[in-house]
Protein backbone atom coordinates (compact mmCIF):
# COMPACT_ATOMS: atom_id res chain seq x y z
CA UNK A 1 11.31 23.45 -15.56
CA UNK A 2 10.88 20.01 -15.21
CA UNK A 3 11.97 17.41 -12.98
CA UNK A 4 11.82 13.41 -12.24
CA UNK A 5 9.56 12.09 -9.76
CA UNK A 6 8.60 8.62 -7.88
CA UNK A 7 5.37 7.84 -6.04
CA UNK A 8 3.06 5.32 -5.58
CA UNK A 9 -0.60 5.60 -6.66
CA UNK A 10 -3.39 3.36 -5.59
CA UNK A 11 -0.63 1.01 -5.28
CA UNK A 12 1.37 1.49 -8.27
CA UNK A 13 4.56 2.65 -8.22
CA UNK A 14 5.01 5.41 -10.86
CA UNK A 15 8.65 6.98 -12.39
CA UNK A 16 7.69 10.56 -14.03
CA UNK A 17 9.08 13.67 -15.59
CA UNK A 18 6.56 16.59 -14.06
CA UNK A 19 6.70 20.24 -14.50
CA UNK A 20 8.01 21.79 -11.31
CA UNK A 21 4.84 23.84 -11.26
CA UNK A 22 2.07 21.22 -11.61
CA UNK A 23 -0.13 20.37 -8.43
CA UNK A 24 -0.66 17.08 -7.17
CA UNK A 25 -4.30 17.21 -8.58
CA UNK A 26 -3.27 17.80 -12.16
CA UNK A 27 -1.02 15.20 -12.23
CA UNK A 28 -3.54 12.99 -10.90
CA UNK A 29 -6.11 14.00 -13.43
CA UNK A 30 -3.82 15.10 -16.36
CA UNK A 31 -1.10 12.47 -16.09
CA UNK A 32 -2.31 9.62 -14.66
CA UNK A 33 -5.90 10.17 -16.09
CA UNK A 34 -7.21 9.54 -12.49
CA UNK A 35 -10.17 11.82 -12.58
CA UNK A 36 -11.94 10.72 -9.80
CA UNK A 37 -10.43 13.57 -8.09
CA UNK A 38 -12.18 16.45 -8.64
CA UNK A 39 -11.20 20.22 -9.32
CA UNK A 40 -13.61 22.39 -7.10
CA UNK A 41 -12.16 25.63 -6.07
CA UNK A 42 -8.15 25.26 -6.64
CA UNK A 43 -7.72 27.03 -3.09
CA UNK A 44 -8.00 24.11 -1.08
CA UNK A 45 -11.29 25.63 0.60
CA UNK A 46 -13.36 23.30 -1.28
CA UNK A 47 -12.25 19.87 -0.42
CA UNK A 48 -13.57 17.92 -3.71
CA UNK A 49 -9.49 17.50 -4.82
CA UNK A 50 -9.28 15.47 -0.82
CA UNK A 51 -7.17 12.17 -1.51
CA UNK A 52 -4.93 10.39 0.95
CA UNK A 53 -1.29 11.30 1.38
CA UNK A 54 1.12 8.80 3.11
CA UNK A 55 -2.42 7.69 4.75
CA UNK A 56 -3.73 11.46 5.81
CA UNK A 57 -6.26 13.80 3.84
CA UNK A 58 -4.82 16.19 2.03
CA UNK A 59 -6.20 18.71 -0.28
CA UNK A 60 -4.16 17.72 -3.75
CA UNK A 61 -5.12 21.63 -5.44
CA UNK A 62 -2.72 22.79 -2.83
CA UNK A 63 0.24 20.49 -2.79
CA UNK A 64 2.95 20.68 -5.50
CA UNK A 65 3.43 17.41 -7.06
CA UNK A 66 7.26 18.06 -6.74
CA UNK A 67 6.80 17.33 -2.86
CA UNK A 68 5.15 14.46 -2.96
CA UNK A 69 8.66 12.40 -3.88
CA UNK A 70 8.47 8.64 -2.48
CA UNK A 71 5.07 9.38 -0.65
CA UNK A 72 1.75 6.96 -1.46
CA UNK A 73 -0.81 8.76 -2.80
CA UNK A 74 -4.59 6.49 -2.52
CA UNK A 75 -7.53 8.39 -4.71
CA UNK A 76 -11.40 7.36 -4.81
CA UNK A 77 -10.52 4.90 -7.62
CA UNK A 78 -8.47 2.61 -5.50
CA UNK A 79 -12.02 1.43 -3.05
CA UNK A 80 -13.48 -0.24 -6.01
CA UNK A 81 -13.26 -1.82 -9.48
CA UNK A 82 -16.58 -0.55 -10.68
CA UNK A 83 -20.17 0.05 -9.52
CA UNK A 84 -20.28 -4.19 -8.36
CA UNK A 85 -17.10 -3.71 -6.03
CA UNK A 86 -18.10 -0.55 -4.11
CA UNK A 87 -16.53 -0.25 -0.39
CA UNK A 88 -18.84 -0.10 1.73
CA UNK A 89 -18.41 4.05 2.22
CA UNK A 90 -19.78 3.95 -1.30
CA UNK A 91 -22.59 1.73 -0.49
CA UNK A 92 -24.04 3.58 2.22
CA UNK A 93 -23.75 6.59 0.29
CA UNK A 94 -25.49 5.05 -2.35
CA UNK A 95 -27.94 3.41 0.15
CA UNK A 96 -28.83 6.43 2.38
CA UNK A 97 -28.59 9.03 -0.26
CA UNK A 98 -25.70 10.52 0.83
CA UNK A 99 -24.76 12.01 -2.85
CA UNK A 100 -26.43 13.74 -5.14
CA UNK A 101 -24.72 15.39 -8.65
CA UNK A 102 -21.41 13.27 -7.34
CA UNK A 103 -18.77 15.94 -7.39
CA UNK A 104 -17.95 15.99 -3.74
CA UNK A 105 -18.38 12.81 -3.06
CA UNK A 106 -15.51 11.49 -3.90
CA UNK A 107 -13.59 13.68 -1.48
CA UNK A 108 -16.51 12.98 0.81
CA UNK A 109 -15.76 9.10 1.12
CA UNK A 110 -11.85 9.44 1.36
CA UNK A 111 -12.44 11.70 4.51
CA UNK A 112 -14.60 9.67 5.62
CA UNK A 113 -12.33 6.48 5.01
CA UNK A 114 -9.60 8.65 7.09
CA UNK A 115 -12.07 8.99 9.98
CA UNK A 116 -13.39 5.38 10.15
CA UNK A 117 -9.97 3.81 9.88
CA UNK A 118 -9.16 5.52 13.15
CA UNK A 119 -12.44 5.80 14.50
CA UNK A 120 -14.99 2.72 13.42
CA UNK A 121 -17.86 3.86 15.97
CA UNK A 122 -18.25 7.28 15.73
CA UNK A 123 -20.94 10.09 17.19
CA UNK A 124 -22.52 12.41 14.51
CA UNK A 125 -20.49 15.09 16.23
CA UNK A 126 -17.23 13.38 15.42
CA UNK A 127 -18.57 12.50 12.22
CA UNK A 128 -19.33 16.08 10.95
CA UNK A 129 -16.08 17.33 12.26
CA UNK A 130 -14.12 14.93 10.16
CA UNK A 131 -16.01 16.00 7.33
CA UNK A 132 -15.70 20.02 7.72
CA UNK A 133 -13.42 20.49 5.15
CA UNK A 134 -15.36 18.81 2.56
CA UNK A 135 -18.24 21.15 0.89
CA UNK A 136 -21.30 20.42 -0.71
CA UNK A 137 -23.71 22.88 -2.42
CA UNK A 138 -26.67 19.86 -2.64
CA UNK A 139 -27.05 17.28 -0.08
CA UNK A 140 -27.45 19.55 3.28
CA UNK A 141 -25.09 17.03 4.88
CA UNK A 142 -27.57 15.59 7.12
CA UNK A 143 -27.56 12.42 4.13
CA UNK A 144 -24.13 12.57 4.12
CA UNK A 145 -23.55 12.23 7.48
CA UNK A 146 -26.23 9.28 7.75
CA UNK A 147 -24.18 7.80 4.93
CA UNK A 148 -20.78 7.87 7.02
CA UNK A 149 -22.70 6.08 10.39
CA UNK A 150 -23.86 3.37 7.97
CA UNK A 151 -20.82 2.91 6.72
CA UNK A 152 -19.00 2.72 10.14
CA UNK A 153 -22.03 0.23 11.02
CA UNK A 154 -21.60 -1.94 7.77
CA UNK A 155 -17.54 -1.84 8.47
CA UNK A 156 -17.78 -2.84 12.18
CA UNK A 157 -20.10 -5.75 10.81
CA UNK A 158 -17.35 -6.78 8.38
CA UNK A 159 -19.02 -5.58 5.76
CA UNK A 160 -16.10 -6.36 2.74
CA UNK A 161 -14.23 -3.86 1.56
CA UNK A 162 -11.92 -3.86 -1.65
CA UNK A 163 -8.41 -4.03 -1.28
């Protein structure tokens, strides 16, 4: 069955027909061609499909597209233009190693965007907490959470971040 649907994507507003069945990650991915978003586990254990819904994390593998009507949806690919606009999340991970095959990371930096809107100083503690459910099978998260205090450090500083 399928159905009409409005959101608004990295700040675009989009008007589409969806299948009543597809997840909010495959129409990211699939219809949109947005595939910063990752497909880890499909359970929402993993945390790699993590994008922002009406400005919280949410797990996109788990959420029917169909309930997402009217809601903003903001995905890794609306920090930056390309690898000379990174927001500074993205340049501390880049800087302190905070990545390393990339799959996680993108769901990495939007919880950590989520945490550091709210938060800008945090303690490792409060750090790694905002960050539990996000997995990674490489780093050891010790980069990644050095990553997230340099980025809280370079946004404090006024570091610029894209729009």
């Amino acid at each position: 069955m399928r159905m009409p649907l409005t959101l608004t994507v990295n700040g675009t507003r989009h008007s589409l027909q969806i299948d009543t069945r597809q997840t909010l990650v495959g129409l990211l991915r699939e219809q949109l061609r947005l595939t910063g978003t990752h497909v880890g586990c499909s359970t929402g254990n993993c945390g790699a499909c993590t994008v922002l819904l009406d400005g919280e994390t949410v797990k996109s593998c788990s959420i029917l597209a169909a309930d997402v009507e009217g809601s903003e949806v903001a995905t890794i690919e609306s920090l930056s233009s390309g690898a000379d606009d990174l927001h500074p999340i993205q340049r501390a991970f880049v800087s302190r190693q905070g990545l390393q095959c990339g799959f996680c990371t993108p769901g990495m930096v939007l919880s950590a965007l989520h945490l550091l809107e709210r938060n800008p100083d945090p303690s490792e503690d409060e750090v790694r907490h905002a960050l539990a459910g996000n997995l990674c099978r490489c780093t050891g998260y010790q980069l990644v959470v050095t990553s997230v205090l340099e980025a809280a450090r370079l946004m404090r500083e006024g570091a610029p971040a894209a729009a």
